[in-house]
PDB file of N, CA and C in Angstrom:
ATOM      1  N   UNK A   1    -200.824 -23.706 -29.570  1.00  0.00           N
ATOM      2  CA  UNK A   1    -200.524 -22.886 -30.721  1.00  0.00           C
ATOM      3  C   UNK A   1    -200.881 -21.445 -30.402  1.00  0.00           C
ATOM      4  N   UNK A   2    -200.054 -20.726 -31.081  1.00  0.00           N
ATOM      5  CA  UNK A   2    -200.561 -19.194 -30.684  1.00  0.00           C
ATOM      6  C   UNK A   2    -200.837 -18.607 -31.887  1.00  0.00           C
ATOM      7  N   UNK A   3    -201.810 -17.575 -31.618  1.00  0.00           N
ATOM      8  CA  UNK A   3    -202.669 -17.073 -32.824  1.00  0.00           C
ATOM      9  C   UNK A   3    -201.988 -15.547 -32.689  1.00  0.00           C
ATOM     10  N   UNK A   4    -201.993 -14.851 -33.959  1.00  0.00           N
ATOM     11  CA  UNK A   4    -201.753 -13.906 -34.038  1.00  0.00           C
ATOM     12  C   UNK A   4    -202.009 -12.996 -34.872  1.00  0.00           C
ATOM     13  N   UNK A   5    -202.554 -11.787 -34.462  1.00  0.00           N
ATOM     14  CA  UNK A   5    -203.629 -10.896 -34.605  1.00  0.00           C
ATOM     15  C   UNK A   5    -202.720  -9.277 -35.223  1.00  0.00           C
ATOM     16  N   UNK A   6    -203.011  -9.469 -36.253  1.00  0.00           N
ATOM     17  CA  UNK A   6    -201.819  -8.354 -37.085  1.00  0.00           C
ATOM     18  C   UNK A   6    -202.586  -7.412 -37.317  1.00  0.00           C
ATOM     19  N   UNK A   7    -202.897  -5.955 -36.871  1.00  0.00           N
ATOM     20  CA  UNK A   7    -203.733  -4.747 -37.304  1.00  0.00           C
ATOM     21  C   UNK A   7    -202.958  -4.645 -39.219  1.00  0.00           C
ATOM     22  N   UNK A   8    -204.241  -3.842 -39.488  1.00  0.00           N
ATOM     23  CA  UNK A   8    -203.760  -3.681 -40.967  1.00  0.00           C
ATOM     24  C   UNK A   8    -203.020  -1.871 -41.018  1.00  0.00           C
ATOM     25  N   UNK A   9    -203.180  -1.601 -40.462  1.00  0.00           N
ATOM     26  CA  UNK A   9    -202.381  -0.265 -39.905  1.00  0.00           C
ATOM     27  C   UNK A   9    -201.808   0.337 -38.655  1.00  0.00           C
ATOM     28  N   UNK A  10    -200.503   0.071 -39.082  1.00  0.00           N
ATOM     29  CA  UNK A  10    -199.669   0.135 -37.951  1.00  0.00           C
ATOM     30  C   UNK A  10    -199.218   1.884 -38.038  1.00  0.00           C
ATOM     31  N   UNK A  11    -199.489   2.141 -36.626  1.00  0.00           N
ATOM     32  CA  UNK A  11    -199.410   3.699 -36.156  1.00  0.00           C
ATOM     33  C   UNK A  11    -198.032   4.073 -36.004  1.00  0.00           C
ATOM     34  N   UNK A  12    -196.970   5.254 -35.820  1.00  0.00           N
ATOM     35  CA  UNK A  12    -196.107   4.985 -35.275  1.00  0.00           C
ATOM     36  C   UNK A  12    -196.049   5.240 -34.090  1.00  0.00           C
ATOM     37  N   UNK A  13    -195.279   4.850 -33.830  1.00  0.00           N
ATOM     38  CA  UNK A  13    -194.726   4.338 -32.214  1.00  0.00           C
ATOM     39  C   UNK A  13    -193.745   4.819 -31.626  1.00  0.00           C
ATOM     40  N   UNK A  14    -193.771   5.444 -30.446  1.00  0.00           N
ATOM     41  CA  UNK A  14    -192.459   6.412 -29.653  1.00  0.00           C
ATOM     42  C   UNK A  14    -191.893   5.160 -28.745  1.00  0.00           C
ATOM     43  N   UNK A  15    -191.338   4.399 -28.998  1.00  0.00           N
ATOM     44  CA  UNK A  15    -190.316   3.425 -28.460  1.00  0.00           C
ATOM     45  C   UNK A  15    -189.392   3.722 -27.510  1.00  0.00           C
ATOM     46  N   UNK A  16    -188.981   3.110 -26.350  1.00  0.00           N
ATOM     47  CA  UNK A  16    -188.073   3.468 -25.756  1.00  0.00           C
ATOM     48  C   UNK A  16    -187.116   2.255 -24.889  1.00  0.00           C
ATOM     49  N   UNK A  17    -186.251   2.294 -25.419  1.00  0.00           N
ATOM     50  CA  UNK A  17    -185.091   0.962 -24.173  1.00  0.00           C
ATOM     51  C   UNK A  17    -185.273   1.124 -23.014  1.00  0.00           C
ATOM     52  N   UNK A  18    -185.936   0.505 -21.804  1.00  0.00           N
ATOM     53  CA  UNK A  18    -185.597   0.912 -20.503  1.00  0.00           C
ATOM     54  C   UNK A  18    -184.838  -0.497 -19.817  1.00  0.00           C
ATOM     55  N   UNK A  19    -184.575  -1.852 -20.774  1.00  0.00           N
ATOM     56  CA  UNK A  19    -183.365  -2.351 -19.754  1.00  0.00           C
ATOM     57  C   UNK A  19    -181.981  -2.087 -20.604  1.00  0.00           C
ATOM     58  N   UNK A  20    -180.816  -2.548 -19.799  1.00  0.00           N
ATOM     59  CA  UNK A  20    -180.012  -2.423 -20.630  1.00  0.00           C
ATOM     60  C   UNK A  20    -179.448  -3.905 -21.084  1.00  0.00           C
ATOM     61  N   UNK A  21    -179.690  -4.143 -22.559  1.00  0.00           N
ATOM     62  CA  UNK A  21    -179.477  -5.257 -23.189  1.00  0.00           C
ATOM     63  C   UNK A  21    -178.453  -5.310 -24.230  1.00  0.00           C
ATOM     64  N   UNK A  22    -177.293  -6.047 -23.582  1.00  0.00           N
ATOM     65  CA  UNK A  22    -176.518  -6.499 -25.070  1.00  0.00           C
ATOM     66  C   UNK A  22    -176.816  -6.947 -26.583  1.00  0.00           C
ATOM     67  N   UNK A  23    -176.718  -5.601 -27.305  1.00  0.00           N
ATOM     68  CA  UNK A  23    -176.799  -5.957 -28.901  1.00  0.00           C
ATOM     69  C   UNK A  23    -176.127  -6.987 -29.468  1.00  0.00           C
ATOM     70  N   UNK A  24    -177.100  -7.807 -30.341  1.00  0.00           N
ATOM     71  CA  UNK A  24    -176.564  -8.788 -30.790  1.00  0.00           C
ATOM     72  C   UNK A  24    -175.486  -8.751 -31.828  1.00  0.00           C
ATOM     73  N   UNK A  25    -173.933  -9.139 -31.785  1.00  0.00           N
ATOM     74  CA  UNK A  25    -173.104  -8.551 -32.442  1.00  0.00           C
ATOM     75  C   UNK A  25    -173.081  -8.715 -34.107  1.00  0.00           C
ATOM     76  N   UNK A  26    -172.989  -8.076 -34.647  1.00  0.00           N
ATOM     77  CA  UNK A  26    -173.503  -8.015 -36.096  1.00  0.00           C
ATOM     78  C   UNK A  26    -174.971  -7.269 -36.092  1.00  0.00           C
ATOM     79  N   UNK A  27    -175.314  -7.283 -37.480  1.00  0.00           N
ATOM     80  CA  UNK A  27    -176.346  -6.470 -37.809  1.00  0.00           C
ATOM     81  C   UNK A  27    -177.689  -6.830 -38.056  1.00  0.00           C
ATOM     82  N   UNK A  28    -178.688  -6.631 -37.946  1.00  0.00           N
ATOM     83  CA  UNK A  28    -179.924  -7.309 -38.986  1.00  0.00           C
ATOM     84  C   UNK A  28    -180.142  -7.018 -39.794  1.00  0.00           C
ATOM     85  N   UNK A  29    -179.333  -5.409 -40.252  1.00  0.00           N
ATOM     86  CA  UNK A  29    -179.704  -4.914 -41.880  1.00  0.00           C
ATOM     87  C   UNK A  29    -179.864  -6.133 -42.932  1.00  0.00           C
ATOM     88  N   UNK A  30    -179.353  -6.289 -43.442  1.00  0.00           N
ATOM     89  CA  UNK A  30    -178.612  -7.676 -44.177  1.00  0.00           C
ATOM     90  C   UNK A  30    -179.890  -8.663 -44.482  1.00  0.00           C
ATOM     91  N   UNK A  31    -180.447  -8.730 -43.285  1.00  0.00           N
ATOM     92  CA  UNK A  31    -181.383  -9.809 -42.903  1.00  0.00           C
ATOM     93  C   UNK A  31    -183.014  -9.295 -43.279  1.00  0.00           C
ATOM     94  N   UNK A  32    -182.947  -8.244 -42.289  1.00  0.00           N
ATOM     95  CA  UNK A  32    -184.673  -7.923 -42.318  1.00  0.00           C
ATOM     96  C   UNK A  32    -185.029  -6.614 -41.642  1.00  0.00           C
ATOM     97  N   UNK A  33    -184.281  -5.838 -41.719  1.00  0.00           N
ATOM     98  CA  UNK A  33    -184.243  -4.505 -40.917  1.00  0.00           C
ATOM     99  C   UNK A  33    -185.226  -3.677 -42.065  1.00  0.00           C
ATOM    100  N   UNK A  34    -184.826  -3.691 -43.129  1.00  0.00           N
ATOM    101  CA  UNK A  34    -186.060  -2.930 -44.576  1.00  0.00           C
ATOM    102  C   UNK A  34    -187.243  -3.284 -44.442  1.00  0.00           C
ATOM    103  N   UNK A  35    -187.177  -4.585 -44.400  1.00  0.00           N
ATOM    104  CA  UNK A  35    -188.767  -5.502 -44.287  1.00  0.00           C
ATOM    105  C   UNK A  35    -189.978  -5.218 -43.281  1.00  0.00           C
ATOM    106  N   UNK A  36    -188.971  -5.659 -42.210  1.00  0.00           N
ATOM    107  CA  UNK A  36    -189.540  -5.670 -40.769  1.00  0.00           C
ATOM    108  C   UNK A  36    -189.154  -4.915 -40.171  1.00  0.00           C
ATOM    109  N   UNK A  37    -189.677  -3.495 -39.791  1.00  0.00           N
ATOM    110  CA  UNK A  37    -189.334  -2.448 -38.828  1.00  0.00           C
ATOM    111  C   UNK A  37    -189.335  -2.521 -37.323  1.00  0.00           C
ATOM    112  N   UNK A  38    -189.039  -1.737 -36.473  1.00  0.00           N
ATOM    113  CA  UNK A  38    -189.388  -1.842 -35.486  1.00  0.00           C
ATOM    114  C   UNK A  38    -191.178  -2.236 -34.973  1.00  0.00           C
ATOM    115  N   UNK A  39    -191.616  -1.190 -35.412  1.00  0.00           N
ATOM    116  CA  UNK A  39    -193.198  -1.039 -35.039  1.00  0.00           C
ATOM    117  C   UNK A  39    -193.823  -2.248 -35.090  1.00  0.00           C
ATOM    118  N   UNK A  40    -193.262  -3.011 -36.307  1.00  0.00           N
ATOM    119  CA  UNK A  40    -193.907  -4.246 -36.779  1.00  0.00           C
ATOM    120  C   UNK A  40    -193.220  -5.455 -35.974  1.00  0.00           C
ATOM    121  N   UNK A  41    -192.097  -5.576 -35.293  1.00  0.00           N
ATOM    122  CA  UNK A  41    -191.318  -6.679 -34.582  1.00  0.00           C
ATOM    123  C   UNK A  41    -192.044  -6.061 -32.986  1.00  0.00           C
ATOM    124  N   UNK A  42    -192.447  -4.961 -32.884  1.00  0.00           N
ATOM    125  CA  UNK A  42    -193.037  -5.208 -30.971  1.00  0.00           C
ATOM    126  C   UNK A  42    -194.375  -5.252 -31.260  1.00  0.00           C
ATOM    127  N   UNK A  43    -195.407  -5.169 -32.478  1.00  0.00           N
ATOM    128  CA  UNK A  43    -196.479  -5.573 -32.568  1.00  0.00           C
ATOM    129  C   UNK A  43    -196.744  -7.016 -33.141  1.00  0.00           C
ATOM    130  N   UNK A  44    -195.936  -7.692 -33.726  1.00  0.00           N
ATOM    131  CA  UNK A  44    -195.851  -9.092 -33.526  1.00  0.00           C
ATOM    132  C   UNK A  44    -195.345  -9.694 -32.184  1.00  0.00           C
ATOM    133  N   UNK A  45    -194.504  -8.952 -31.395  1.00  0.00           N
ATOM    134  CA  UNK A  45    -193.862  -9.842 -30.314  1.00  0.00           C
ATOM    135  C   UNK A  45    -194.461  -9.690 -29.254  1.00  0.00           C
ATOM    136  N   UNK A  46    -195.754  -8.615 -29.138  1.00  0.00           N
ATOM    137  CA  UNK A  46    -196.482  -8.462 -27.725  1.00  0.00           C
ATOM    138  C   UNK A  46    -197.611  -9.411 -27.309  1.00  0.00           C
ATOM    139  N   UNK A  47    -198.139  -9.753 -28.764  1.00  0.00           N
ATOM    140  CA  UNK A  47    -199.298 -10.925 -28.238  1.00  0.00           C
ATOM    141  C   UNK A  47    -198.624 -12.397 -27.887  1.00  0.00           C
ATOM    142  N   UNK A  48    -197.724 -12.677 -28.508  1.00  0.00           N
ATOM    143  CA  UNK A  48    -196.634 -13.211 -27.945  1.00  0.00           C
ATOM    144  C   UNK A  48    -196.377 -13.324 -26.618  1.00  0.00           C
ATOM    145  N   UNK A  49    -195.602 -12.237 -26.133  1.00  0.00           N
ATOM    146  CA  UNK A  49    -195.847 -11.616 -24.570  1.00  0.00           C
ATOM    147  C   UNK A  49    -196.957 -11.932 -23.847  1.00  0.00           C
ATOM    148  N   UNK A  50    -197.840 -11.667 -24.265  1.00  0.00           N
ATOM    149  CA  UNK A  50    -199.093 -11.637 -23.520  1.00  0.00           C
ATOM    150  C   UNK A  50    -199.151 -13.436 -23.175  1.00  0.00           C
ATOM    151  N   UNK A  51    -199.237 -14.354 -24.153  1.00  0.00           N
ATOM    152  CA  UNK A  51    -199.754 -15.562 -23.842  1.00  0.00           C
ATOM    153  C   UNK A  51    -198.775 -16.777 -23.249  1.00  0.00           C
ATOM    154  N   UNK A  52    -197.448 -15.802 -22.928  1.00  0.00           N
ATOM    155  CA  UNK A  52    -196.232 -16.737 -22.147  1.00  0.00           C
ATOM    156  C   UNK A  52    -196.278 -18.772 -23.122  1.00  0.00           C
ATOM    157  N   UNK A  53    -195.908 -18.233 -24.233  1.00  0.00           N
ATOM    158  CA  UNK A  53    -195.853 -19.891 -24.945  1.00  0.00           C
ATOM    159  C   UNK A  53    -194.889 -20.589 -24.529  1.00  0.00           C
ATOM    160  N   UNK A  54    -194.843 -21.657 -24.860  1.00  0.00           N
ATOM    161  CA  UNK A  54    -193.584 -22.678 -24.958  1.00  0.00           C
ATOM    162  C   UNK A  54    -192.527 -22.043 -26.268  1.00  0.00           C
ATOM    163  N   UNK A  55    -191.458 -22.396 -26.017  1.00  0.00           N
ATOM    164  CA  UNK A  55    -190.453 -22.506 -27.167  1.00  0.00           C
ATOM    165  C   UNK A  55    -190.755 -22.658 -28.757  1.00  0.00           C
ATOM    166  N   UNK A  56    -191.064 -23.578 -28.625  1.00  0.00           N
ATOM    167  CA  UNK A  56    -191.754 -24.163 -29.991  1.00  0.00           C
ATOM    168  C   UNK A  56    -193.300 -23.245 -30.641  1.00  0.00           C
ATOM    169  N   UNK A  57    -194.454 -22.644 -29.845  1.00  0.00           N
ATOM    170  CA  UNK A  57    -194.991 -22.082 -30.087  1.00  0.00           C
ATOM    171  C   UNK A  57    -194.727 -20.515 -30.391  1.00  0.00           C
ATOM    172  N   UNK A  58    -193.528 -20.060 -29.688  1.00  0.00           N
ATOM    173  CA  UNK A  58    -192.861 -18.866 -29.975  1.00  0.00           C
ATOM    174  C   UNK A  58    -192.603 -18.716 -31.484  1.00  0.00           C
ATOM    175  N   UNK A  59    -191.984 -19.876 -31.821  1.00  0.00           N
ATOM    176  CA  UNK A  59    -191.151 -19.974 -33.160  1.00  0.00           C
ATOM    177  C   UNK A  59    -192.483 -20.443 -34.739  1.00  0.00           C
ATOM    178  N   UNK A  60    -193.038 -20.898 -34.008  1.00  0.00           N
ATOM    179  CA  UNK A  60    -194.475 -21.256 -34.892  1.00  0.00           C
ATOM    180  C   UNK A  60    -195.000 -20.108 -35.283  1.00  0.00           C
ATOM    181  N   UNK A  61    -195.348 -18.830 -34.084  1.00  0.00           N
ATOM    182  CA  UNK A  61    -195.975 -17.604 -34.371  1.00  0.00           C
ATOM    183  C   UNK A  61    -195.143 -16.730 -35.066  1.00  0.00           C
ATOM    184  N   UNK A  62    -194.005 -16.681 -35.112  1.00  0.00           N
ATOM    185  CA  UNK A  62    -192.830 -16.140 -35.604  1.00  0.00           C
ATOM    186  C   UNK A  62    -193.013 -16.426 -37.772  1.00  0.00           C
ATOM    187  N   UNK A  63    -193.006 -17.994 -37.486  1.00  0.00           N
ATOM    188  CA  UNK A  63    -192.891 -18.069 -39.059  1.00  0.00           C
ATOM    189  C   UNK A  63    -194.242 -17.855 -39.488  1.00  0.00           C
ATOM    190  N   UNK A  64    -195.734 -17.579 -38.515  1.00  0.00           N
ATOM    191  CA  UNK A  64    -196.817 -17.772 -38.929  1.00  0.00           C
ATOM    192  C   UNK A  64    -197.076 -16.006 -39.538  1.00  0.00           C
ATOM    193  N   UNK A  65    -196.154 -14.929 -38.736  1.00  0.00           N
ATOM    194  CA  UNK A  65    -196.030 -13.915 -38.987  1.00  0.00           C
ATOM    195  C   UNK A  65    -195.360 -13.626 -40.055  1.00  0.00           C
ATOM    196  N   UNK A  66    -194.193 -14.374 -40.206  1.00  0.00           N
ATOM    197  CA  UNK A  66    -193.501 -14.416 -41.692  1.00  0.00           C
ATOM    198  C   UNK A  66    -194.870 -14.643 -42.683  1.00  0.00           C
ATOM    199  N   UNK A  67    -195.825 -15.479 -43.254  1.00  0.00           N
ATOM    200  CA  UNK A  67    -197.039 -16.136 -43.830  1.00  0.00           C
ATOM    201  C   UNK A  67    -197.715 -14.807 -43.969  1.00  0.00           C
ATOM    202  N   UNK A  68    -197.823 -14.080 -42.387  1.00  0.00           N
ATOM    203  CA  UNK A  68    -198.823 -13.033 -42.835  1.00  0.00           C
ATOM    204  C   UNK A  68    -198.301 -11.404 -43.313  1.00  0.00           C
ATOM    205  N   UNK A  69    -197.302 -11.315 -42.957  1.00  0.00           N
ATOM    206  CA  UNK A  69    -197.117  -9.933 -43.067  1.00  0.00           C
ATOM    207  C   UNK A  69    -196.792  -9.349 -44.345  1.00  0.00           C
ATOM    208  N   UNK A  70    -196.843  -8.054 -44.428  1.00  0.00           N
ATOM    209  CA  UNK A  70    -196.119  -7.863 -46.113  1.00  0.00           C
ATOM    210  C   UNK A  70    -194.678  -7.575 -46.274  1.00  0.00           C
ATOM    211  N   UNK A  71    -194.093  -8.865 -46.026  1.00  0.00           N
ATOM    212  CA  UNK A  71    -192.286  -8.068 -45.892  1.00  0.00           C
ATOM    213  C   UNK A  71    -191.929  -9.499 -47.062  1.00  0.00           C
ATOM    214  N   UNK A  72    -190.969  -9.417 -47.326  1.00  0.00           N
ATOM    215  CA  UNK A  72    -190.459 -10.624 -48.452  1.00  0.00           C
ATOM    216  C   UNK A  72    -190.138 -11.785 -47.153  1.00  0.00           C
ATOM    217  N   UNK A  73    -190.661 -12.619 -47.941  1.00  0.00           N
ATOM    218  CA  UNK A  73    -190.776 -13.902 -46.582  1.00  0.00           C
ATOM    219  C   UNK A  73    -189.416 -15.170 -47.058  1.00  0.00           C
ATOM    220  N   UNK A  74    -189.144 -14.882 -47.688  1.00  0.00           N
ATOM    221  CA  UNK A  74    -187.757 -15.665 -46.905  1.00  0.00           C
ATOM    222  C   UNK A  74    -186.599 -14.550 -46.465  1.00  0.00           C
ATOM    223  N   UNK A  75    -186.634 -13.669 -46.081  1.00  0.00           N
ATOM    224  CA  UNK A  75    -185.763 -12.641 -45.615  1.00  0.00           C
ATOM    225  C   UNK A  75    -186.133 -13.103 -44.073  1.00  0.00           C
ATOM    226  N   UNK A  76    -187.598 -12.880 -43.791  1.00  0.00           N
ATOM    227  CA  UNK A  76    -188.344 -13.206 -42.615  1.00  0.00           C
ATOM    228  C   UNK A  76    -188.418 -14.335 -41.462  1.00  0.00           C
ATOM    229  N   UNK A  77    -187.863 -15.209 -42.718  1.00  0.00           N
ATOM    230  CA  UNK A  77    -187.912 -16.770 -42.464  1.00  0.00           C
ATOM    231  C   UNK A  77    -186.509 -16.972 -42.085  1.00  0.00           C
ATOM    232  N   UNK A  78    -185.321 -16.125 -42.542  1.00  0.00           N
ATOM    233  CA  UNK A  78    -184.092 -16.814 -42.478  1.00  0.00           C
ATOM    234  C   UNK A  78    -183.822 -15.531 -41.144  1.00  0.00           C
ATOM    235  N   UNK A  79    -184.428 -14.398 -40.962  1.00  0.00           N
ATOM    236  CA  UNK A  79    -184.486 -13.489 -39.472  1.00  0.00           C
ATOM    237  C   UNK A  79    -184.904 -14.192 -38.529  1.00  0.00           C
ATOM    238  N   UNK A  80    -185.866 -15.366 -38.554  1.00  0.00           N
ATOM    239  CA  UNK A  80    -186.442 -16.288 -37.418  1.00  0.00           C
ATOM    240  C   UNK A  80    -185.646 -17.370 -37.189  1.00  0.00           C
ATOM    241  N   UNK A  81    -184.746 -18.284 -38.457  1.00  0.00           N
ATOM    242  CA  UNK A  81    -183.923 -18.973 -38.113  1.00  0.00           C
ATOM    243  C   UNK A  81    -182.932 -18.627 -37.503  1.00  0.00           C
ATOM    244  N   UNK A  82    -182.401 -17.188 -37.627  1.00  0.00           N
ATOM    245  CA  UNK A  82    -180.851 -16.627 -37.162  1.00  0.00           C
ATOM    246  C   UNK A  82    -181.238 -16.027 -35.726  1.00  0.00           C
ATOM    247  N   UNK A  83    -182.155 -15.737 -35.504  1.00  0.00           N
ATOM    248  CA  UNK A  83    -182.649 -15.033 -34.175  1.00  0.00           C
ATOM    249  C   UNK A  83    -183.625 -16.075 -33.059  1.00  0.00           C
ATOM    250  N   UNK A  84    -184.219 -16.659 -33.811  1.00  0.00           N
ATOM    251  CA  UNK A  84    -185.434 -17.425 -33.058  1.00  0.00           C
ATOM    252  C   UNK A  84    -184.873 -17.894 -31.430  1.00  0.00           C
ATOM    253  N   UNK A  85    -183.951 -18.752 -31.744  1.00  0.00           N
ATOM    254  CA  UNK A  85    -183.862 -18.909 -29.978  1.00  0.00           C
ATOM    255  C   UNK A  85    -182.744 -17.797 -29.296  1.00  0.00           C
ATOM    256  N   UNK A  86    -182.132 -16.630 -30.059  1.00  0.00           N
ATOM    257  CA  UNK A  86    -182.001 -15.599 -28.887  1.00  0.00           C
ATOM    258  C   UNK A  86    -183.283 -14.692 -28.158  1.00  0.00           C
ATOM    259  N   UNK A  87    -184.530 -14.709 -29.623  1.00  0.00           N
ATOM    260  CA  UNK A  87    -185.921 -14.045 -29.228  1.00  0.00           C
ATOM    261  C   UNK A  87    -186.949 -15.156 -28.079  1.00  0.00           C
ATOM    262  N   UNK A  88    -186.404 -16.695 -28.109  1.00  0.00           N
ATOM    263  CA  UNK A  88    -186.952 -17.243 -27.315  1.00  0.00           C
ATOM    264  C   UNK A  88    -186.545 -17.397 -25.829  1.00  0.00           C
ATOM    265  N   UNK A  89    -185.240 -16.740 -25.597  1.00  0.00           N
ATOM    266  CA  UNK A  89    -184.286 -16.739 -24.853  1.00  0.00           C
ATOM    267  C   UNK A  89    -184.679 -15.876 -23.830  1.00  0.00           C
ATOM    268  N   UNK A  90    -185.067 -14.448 -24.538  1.00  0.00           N
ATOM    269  CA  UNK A  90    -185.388 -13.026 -24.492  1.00  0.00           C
ATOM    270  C   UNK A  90    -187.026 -13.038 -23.566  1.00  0.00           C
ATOM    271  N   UNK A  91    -187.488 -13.624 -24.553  1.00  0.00           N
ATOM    272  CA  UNK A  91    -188.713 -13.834 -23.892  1.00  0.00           C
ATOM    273  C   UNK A  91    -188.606 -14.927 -22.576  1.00  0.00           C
ATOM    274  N   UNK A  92    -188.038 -15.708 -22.691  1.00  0.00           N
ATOM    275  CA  UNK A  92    -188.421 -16.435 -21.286  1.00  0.00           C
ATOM    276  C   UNK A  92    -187.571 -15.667 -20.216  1.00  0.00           C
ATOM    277  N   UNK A  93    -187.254 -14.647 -20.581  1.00  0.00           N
ATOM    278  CA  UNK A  93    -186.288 -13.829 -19.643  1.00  0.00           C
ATOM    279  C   UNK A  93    -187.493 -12.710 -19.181  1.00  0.00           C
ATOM    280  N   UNK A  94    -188.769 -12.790 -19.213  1.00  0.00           N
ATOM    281  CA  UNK A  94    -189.882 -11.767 -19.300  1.00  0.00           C
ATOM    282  C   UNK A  94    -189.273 -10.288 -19.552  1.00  0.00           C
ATOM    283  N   UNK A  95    -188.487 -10.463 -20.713  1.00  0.00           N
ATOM    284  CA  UNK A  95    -188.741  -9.093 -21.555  1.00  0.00           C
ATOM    285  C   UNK A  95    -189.429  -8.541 -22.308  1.00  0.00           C
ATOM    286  N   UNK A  96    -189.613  -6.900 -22.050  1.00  0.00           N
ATOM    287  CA  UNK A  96    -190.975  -6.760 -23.090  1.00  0.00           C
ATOM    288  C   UNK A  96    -190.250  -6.895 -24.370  1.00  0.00           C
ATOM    289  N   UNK A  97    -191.419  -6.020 -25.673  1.00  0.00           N
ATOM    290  CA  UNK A  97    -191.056  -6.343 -26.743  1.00  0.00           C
ATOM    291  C   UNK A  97    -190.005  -5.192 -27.404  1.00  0.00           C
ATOM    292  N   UNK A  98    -190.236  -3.997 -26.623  1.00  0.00           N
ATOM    293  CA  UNK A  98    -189.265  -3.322 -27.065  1.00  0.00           C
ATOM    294  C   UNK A  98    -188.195  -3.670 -27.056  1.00  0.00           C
ATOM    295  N   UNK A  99    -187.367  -3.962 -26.098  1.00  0.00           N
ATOM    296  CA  UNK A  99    -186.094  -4.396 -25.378  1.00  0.00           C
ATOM    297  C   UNK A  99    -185.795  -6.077 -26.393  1.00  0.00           C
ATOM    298  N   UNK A 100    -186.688  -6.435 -26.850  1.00  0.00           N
ATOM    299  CA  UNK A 100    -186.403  -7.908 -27.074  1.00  0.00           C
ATOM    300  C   UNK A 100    -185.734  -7.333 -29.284  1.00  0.00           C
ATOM    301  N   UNK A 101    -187.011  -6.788 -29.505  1.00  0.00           N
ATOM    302  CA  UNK A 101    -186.902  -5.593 -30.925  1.00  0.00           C
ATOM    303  C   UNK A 101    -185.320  -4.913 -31.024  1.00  0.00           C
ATOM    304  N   UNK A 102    -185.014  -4.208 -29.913  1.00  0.00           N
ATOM    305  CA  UNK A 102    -183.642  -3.889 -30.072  1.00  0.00           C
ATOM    306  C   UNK A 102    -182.511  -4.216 -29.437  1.00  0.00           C
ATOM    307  N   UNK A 103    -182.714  -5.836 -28.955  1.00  0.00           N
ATOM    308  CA  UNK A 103    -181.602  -7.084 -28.691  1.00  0.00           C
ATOM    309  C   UNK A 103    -180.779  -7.227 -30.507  1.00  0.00           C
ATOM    310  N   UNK A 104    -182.393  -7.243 -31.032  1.00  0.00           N
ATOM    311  CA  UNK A 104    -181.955  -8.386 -32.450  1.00  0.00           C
ATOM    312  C   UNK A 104    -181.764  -7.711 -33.239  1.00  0.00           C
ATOM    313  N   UNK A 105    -181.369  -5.775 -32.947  1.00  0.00           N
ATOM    314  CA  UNK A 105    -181.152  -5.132 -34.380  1.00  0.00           C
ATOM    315  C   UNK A 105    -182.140  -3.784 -34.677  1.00  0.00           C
ATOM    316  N   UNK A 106    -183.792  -4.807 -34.657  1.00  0.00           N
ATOM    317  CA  UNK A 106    -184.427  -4.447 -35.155  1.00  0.00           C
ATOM    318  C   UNK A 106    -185.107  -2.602 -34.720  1.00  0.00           C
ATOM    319  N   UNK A 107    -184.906  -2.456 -33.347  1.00  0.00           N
ATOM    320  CA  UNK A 107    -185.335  -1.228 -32.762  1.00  0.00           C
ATOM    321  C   UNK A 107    -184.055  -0.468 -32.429  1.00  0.00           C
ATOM    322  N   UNK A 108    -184.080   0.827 -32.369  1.00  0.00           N
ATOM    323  CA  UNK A 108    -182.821   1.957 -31.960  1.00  0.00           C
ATOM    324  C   UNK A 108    -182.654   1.416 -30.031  1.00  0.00           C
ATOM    325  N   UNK A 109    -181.665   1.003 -29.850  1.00  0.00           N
ATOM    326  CA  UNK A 109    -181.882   0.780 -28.185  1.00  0.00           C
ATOM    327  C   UNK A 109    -181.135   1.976 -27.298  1.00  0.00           C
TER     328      UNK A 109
END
């Protein structure tokens, strides 16, 4: 299981694409782009990163982040069902989190 460690103030963040990754076609507005910003999808997805999970533990920390964060959680929940195994995909591809953030929408790539 992976644990995940959410600061209560998130700084902003100078982000930057350095691979080049096909956007996922369609949008995430719709979904969770208001909710869940960038800052907040590569600071959930780095401890992530860090502990190389299985599949299934990817997707556990994912909805466990939906549970904790302050964004409306079935917006969150139905962003993890529609994305979860391209973000698990992403990751076993050892991408960081930026690049993985603006696969799914969520970051300017």
């Amino acid at each position: 299981m992976v644990k995940l460690i959410i600061p209560s103030l998130m700084g902003g963040l100078t982000l930057a694409l350095a691979a080049n990754i096909p956007v996922v076609p369609g949008s995430a507005d719709n979904l969770l782009r208001r909710d869940l910003g960038c800052n907040i999808c590569t600071q959930v997805l780095e401890p992530i990163l860090a502990l190389e999970p299985e599949p299934n533990a990817i997707v556990g920390a994912l909805d466990n982040a939906c549970r904790s964060l302050p964004v409306d959680r079935q917006k969150c929940e139905n962003f993890v069902s529609v994305y979860g195994s391209l973000i698990i995909n992403l990751v076993q591809q050892d991408l960081g989190a930026n690049a993985i953030c603006a696969a799914v929408g969520l970051c300017e790539a």
